[in-house]
N, C-alpha and C. Protein backbone atom coordinates (compact mmCIF):
# COMPACT_ATOMS: atom_id res chain seq x y z
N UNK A 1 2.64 -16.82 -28.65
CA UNK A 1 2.63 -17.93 -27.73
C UNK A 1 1.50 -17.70 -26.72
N UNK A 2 0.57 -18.56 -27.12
CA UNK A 2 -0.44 -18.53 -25.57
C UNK A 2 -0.31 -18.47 -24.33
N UNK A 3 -1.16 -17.53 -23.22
CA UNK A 3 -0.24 -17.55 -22.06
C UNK A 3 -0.63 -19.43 -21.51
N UNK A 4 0.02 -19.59 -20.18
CA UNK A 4 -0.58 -21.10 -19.88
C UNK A 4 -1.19 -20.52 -18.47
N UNK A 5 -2.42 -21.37 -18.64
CA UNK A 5 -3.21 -21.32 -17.20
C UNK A 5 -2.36 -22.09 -16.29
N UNK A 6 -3.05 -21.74 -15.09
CA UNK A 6 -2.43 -22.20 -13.67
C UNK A 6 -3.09 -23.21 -13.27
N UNK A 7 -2.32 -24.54 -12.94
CA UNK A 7 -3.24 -25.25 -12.97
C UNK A 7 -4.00 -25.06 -10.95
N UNK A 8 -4.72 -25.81 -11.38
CA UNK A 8 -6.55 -25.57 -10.40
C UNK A 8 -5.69 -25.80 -8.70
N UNK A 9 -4.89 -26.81 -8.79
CA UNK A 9 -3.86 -27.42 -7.04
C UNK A 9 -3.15 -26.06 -7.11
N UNK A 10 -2.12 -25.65 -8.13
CA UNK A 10 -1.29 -24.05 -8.10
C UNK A 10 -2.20 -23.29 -7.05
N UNK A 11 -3.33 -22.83 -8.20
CA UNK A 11 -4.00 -21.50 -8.01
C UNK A 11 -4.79 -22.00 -6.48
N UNK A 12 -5.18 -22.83 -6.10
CA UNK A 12 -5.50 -23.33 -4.77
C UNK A 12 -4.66 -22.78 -3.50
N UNK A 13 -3.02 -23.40 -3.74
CA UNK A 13 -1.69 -23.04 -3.09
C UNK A 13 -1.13 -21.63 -2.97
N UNK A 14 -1.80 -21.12 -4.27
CA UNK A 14 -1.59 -19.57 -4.00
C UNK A 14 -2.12 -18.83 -2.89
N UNK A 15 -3.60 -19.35 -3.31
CA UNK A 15 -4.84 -18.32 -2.61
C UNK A 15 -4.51 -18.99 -1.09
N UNK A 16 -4.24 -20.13 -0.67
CA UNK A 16 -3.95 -20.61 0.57
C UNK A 16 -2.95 -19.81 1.39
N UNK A 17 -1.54 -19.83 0.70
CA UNK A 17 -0.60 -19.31 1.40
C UNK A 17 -0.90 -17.67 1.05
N UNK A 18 -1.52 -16.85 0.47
CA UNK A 18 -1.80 -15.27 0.43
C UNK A 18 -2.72 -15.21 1.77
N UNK A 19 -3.70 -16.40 2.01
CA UNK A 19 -4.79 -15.83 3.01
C UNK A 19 -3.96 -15.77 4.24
N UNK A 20 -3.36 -17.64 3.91
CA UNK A 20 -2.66 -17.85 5.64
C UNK A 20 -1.33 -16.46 5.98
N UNK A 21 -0.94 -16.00 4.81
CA UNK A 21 0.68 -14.90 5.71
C UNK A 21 -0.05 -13.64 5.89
N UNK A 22 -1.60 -13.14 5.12
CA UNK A 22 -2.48 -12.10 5.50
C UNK A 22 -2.72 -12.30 6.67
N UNK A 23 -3.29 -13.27 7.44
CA UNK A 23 -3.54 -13.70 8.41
C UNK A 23 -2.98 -13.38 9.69
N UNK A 24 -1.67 -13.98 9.32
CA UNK A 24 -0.24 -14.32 10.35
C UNK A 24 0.01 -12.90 10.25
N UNK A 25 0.34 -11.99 9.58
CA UNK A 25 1.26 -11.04 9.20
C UNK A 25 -0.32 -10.00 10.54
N UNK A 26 -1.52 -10.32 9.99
CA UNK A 26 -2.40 -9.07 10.54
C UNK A 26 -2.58 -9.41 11.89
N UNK A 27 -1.89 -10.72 12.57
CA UNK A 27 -2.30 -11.07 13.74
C UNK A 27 -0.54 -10.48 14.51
N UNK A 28 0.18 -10.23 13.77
CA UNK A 28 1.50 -9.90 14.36
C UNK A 28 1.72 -8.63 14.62
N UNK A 29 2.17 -8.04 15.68
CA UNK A 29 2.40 -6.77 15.78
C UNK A 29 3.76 -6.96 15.12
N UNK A 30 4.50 -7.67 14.46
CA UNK A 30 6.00 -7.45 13.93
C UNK A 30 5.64 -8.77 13.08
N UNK A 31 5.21 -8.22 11.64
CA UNK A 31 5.64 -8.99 10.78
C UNK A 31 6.86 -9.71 10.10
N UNK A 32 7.81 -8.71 10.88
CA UNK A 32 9.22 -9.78 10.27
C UNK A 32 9.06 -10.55 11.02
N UNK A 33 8.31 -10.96 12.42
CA UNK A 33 8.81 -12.10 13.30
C UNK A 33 8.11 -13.12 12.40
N UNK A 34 7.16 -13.10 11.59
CA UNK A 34 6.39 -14.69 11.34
C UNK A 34 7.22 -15.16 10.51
N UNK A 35 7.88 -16.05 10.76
CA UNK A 35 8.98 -17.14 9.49
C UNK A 35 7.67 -17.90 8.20
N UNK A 36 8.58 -17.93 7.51
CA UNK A 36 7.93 -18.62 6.05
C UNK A 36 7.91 -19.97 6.96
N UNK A 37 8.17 -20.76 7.67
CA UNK A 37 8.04 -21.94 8.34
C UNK A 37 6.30 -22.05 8.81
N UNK A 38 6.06 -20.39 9.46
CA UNK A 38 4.71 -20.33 10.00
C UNK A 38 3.83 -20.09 8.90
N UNK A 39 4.11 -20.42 8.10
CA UNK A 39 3.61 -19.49 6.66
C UNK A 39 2.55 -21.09 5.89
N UNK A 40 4.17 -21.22 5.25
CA UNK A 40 3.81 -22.74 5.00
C UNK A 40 2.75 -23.77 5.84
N UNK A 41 3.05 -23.75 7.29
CA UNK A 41 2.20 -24.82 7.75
C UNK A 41 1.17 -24.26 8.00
N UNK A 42 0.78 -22.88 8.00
CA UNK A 42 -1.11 -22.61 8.06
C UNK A 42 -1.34 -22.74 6.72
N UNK A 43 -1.00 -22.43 5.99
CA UNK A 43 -1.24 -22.82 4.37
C UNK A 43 -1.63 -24.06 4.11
N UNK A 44 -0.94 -25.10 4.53
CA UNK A 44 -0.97 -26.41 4.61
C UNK A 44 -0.23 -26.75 3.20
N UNK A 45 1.28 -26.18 2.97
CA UNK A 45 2.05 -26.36 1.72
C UNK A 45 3.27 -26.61 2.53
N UNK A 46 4.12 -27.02 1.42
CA UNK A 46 5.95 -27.28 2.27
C UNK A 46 6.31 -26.02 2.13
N UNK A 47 6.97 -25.65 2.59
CA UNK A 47 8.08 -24.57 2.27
C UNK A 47 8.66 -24.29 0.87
N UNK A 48 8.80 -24.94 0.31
CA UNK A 48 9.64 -25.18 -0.86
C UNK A 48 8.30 -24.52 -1.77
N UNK A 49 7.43 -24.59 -1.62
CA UNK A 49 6.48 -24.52 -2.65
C UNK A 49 6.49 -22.47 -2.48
N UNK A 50 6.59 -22.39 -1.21
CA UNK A 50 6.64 -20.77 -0.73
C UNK A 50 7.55 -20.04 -1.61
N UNK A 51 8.98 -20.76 -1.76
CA UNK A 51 10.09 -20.16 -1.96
C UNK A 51 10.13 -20.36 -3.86
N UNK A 52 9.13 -21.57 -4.54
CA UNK A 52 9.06 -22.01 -5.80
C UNK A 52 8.16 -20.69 -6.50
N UNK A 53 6.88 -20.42 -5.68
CA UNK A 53 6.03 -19.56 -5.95
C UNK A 53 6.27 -17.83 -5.70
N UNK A 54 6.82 -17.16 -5.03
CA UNK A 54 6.68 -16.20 -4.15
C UNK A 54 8.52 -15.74 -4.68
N UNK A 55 9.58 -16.91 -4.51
CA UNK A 55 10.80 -16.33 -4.67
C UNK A 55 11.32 -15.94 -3.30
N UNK A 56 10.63 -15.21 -2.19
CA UNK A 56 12.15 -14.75 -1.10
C UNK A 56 10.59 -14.40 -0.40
N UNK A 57 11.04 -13.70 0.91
CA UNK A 57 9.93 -13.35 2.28
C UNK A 57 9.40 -12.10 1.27
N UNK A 58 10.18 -11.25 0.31
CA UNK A 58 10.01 -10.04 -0.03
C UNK A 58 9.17 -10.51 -1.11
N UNK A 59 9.14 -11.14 -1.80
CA UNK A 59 8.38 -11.70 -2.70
C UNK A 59 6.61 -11.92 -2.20
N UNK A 60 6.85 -12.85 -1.63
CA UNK A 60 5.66 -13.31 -0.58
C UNK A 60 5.13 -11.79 -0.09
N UNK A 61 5.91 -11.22 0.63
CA UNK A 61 5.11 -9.76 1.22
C UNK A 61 4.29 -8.71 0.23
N UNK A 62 5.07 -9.02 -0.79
CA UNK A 62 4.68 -7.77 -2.11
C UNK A 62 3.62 -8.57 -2.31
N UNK A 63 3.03 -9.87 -2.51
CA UNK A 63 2.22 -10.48 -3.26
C UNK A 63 0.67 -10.33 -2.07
N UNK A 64 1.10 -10.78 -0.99
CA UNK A 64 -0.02 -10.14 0.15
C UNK A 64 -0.25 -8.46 -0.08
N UNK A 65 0.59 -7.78 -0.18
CA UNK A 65 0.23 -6.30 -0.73
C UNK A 65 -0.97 -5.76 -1.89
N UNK A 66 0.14 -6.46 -2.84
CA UNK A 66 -0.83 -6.38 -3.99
C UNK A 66 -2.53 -7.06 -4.02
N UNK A 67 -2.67 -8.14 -3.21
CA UNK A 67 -3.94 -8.52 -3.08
C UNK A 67 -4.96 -7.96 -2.50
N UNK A 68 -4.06 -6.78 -1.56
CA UNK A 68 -4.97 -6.43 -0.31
C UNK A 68 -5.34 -5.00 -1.25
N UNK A 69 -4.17 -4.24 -2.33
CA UNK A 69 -4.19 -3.38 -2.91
C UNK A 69 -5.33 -3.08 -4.05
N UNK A 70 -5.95 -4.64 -4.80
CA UNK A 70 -6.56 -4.92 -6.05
C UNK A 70 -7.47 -3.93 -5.69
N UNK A 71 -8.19 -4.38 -4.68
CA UNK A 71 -9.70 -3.93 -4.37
C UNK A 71 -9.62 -1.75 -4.05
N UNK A 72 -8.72 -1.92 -3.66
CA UNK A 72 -8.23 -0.40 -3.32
C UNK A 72 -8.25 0.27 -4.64
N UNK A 73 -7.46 -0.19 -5.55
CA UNK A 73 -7.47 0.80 -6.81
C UNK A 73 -8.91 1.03 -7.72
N UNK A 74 -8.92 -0.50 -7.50
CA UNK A 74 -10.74 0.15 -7.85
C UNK A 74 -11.75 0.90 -7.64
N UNK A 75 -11.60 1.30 -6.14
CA UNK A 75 -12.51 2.02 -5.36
C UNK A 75 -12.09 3.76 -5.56
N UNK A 76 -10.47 4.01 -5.82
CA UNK A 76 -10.18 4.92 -6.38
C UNK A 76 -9.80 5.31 -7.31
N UNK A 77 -9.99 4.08 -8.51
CA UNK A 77 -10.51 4.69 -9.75
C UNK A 77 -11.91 5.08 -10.05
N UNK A 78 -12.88 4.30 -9.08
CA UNK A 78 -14.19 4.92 -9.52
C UNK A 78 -14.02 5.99 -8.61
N UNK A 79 -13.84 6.52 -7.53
CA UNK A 79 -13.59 7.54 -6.95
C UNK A 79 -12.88 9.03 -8.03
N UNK A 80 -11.60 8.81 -8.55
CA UNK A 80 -11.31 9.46 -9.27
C UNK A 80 -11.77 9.95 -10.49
N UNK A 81 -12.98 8.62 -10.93
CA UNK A 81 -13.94 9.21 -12.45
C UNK A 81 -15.13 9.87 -12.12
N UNK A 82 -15.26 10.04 -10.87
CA UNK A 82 -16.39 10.82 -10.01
C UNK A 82 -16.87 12.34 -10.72
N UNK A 83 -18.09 12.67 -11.50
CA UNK A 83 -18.33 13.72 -11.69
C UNK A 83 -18.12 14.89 -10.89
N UNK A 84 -17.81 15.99 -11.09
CA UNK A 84 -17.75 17.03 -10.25
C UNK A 84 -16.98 16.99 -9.79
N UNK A 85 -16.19 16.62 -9.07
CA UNK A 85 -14.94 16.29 -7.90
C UNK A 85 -13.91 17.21 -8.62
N UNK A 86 -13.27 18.27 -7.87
CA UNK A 86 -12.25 18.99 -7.97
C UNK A 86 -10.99 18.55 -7.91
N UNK A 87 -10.33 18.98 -8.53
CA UNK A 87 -8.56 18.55 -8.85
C UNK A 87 -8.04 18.41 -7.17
N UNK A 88 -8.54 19.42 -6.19
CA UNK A 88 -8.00 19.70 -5.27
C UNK A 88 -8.94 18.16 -4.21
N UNK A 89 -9.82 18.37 -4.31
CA UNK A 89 -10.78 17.55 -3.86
C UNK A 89 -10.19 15.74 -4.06
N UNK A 90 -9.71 15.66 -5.17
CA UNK A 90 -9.47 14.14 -5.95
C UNK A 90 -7.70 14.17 -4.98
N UNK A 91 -7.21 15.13 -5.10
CA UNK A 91 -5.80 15.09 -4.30
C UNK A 91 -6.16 14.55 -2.91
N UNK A 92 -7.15 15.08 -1.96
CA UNK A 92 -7.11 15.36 -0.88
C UNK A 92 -7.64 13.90 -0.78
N UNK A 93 -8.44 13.23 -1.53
CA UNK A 93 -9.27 11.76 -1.20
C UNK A 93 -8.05 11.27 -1.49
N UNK A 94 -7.22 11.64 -2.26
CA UNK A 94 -6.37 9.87 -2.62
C UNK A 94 -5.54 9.93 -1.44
N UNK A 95 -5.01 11.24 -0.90
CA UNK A 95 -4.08 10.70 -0.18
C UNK A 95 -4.84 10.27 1.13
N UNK A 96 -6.04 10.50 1.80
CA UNK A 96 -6.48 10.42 2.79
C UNK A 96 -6.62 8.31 2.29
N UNK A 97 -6.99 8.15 1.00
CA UNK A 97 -7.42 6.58 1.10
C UNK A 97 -5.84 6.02 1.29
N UNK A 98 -5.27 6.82 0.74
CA UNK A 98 -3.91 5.91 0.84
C UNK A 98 -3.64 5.77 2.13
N UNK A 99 -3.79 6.98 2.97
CA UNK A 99 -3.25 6.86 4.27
C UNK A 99 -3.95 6.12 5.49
N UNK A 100 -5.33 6.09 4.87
CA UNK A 100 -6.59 4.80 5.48
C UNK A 100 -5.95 3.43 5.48
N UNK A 101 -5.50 3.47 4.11
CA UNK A 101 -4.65 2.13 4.00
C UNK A 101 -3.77 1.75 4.96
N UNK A 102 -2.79 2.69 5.03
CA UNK A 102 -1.75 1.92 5.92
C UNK A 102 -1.39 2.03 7.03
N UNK A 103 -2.45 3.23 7.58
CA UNK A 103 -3.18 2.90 8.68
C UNK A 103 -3.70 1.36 9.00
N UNK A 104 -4.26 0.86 8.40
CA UNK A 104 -4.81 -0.04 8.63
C UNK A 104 -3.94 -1.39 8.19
N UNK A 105 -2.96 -0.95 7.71
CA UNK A 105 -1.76 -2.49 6.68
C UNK A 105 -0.68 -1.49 7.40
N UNK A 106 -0.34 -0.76 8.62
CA UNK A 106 1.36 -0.41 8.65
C UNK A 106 1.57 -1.07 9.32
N UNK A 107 1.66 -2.25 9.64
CA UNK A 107 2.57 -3.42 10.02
C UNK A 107 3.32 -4.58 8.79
N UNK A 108 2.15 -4.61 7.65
CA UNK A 108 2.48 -5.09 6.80
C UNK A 108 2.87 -4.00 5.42
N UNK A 109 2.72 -2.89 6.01
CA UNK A 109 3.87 -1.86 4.81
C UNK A 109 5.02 -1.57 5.44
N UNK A 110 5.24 -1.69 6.59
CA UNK A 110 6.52 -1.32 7.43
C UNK A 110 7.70 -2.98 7.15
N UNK A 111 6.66 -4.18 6.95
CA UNK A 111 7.40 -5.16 6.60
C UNK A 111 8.13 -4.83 5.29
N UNK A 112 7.43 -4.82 4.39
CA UNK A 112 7.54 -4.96 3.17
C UNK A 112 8.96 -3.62 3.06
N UNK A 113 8.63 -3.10 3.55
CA UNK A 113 9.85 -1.61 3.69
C UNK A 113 11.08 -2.09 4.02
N UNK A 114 11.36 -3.29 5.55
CA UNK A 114 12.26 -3.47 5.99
C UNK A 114 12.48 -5.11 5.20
N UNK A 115 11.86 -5.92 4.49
CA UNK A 115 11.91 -6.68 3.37
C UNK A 115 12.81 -6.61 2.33
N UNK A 116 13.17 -4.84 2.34
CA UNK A 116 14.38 -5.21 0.93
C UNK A 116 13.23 -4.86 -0.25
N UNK A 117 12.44 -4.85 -0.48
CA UNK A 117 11.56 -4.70 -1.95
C UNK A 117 12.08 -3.62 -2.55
N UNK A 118 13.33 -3.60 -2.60
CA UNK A 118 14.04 -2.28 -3.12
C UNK A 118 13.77 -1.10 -2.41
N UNK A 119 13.85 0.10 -3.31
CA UNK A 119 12.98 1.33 -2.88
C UNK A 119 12.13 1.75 -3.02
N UNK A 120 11.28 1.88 -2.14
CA UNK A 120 9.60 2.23 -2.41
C UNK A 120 9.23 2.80 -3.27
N UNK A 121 10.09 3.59 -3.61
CA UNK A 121 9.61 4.48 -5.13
C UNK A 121 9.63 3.78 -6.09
N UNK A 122 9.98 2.67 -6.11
CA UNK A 122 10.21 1.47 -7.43
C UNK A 122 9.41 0.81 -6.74
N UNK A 123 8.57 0.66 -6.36
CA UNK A 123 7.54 -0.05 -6.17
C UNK A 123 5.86 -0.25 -7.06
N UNK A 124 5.80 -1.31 -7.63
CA UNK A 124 4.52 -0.43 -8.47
C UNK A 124 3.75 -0.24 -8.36
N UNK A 125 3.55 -0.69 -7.02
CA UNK A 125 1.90 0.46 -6.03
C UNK A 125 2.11 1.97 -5.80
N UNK A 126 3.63 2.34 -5.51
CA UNK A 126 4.27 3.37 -5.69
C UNK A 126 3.97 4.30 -6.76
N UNK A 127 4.30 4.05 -7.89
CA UNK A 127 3.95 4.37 -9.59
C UNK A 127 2.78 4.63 -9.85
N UNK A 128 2.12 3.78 -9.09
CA UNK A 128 0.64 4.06 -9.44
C UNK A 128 0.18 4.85 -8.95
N UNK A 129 0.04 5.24 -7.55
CA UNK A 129 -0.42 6.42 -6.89
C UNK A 129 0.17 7.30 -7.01
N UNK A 130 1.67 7.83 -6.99
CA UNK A 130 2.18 8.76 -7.84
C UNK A 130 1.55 9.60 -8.93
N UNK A 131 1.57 8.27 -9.72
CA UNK A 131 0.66 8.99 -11.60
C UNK A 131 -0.31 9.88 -11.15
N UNK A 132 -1.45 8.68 -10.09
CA UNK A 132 -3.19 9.51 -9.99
C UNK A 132 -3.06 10.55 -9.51
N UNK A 133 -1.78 10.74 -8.62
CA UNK A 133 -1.98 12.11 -7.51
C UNK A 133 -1.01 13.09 -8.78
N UNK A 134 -0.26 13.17 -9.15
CA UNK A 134 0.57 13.59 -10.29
C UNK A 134 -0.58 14.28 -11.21
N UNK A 135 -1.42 13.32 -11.76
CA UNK A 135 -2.43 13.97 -13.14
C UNK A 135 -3.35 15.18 -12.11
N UNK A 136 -3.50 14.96 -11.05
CA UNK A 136 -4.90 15.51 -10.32
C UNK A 136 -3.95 16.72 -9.71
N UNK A 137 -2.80 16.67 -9.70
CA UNK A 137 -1.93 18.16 -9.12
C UNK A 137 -1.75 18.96 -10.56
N UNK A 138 -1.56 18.28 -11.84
CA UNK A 138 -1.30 19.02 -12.63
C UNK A 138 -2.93 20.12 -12.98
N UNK A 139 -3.47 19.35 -12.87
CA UNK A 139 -4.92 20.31 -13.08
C UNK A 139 -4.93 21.87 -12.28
N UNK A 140 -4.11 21.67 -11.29
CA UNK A 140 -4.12 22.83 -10.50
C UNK A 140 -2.95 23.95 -10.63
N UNK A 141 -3.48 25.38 -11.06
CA UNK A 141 -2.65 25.77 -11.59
C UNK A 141 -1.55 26.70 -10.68
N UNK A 142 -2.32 26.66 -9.19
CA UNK A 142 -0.99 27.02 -7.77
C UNK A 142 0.23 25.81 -7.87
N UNK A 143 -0.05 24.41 -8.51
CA UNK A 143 0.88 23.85 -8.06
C UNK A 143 1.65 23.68 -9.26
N UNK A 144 3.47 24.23 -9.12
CA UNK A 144 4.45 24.59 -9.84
C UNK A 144 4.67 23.22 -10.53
N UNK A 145 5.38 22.44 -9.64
CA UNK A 145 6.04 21.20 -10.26
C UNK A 145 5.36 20.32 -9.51
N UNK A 146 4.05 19.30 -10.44
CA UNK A 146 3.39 18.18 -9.70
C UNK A 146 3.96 17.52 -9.03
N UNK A 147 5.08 16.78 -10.34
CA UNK A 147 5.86 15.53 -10.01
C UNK A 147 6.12 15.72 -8.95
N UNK A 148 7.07 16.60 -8.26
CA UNK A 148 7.47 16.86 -7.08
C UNK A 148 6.80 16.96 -5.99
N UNK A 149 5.73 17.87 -5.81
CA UNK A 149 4.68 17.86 -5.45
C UNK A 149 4.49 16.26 -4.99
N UNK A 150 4.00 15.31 -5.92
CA UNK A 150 3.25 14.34 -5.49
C UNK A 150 4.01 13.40 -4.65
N UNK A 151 5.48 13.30 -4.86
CA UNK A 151 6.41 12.63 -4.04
C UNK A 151 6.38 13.41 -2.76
N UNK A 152 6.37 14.77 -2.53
CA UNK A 152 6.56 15.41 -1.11
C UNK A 152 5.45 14.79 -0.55
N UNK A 153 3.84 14.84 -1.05
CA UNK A 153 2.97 14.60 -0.16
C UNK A 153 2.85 12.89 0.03
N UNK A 154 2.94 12.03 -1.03
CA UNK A 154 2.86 10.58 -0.58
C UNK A 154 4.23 10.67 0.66
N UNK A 155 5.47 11.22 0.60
CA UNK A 155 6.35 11.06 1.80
C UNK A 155 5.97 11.22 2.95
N UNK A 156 4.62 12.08 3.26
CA UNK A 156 3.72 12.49 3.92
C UNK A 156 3.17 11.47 5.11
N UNK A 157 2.95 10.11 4.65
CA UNK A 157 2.17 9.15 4.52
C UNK A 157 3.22 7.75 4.14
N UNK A 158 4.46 7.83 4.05
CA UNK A 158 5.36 6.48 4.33
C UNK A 158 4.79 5.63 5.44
N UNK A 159 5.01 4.17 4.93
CA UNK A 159 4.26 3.72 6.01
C UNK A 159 5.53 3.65 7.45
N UNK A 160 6.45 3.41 7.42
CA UNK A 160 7.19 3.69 8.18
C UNK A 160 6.87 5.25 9.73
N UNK A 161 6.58 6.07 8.92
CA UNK A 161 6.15 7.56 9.54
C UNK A 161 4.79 6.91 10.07
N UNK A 162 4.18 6.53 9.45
CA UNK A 162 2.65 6.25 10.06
C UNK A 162 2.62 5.26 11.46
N UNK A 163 3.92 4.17 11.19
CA UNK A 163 3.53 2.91 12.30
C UNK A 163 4.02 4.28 13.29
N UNK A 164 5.61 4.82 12.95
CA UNK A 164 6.13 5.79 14.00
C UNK A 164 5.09 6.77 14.81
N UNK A 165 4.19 7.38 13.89
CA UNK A 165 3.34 8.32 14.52
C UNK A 165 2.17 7.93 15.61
N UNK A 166 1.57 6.27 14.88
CA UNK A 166 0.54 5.79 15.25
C UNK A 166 0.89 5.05 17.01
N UNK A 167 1.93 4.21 16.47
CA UNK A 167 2.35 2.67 17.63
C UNK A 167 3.40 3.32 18.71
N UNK A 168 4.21 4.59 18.24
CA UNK A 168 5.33 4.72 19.34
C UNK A 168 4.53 6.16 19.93
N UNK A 169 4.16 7.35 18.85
CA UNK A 169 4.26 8.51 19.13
C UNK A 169 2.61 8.65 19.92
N UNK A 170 1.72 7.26 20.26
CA UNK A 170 0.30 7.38 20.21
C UNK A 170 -0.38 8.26 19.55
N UNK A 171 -0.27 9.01 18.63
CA UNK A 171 -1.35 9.82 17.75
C UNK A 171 -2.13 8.75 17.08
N UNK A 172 -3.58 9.53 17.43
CA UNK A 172 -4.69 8.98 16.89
C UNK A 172 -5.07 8.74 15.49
N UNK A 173 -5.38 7.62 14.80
CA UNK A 173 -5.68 7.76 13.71
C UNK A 173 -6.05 8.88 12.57
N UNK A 174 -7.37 9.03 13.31
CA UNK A 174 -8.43 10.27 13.04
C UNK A 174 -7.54 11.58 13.12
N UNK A 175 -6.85 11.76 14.15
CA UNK A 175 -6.18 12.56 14.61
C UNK A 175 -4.73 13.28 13.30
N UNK A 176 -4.53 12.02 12.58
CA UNK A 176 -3.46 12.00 11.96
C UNK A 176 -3.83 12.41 10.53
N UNK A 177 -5.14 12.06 10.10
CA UNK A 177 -6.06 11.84 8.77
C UNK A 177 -6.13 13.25 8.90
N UNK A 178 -6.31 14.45 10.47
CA UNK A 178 -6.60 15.57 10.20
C UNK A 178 -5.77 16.58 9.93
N UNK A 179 -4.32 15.99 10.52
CA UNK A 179 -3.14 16.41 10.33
C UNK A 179 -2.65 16.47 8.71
N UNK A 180 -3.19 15.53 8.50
CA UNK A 180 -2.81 15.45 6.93
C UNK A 180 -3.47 16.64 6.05
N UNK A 181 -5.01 16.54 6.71
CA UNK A 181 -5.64 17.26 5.56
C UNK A 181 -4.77 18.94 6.06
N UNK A 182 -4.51 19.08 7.14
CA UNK A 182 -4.33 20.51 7.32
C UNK A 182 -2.62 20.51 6.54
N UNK A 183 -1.87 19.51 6.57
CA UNK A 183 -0.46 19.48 5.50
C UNK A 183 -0.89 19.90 4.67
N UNK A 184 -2.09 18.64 3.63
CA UNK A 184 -2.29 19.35 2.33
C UNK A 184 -2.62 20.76 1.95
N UNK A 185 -3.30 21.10 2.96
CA UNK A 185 -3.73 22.78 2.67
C UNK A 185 -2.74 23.79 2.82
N UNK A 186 -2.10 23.66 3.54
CA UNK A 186 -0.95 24.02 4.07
C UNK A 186 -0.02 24.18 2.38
N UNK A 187 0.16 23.17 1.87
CA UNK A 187 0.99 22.88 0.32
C UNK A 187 0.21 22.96 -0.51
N UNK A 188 -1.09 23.21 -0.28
CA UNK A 188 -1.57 23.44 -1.56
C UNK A 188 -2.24 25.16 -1.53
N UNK A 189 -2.32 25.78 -0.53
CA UNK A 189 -2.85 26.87 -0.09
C UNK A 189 -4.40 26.44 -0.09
N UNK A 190 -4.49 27.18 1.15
CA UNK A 190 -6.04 26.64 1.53
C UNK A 190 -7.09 27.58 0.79
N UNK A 191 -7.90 27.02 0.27
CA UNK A 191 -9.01 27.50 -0.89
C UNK A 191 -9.61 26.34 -1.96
């Protein structure tokens, strides 16, 4: 069965309401406060079309995620096919990009958290960074059990911990990116 295209008004309504709740959501210090009401009318769609397309607020949030995410995996998959780059080296970039990330999205990963999108670990941005950091720990032969491994250090980096560290605890970004790298060394033994 052929898939069916979207038609041209859809795919219009999509890209409308993804820009307008990116928007709303990056202009909010508390993304649960923006209602799908505020959603819809910068979009310039009804509501109904929000809830037809998207399914629930959690729906809608994952789908602003994933858009903001596309461009990210690319940059660390070519990052990760990088000649030369050490097992230890490819660990230490992904988690620092991940944590660039939500640094920069923990208002809209702290939504998506308190959203209900299940459990983050079932998440399939989750899965995915898992795997990359997973294959790039197994290369290393100090570290016992990756799998494990790669869940301790993405826990590292919840976006939840990050808004906490960043918005209540004032630690500095930069400050936090360095904290990290000295965790990783710390768990991975420094060398």
């Amino acid at each position: 069965m052929a898939q069916r295209t979207e038609r041209a008004d859809a795919l219009r309504n999509r890209e409308a309401v993804l820009a307008a709740a990116d928007a709303l959501f990056a202009a909010s210090s508390s993304p649960q406060s923006v209602s799908m009401d505020e959603i819809a009318a910068a979009a310039g769609v009804g509501k109904g079309t929000l809830f037809r397309r998207f399914g629930d607020r959690a729906g809608l949030i994952g789908a602003v995620i994933a858009s903001r995410l596309e461009p990210l995996h690319q940059a660390v998959r070519e990052a990760q096919d990088a000649a030369g780059s050490s097992p230890r080296q490819r660990v230490l970039n992904l988690l620092d990009t991940s944590l660039r990330f939500k640094i920069e999205n923990r208002n809209l990963m702290s939504a998506a958290e308190d959203a209900g999108l299940s459990s983050p670990y079932q998440a399939e941005h989750y899965g995915w960074w898992h795997a990359i950091l997973r294959t790039a720990l197994e290369e290393m032969p100090a570290v016992h059990d990756a799998d494990f491994t790669a869940h301790a250090l993405l826990a590292a980096i919840r976006a939840d911990l990050v808004a906490h560290l960043i918005d209540e605890q004032g630690m500095d970004p930069d400050g936090l990116r360095a904290s990290l790298a000295a965790y990783i060394d710390n768990v991975l033994g420094a060398g």
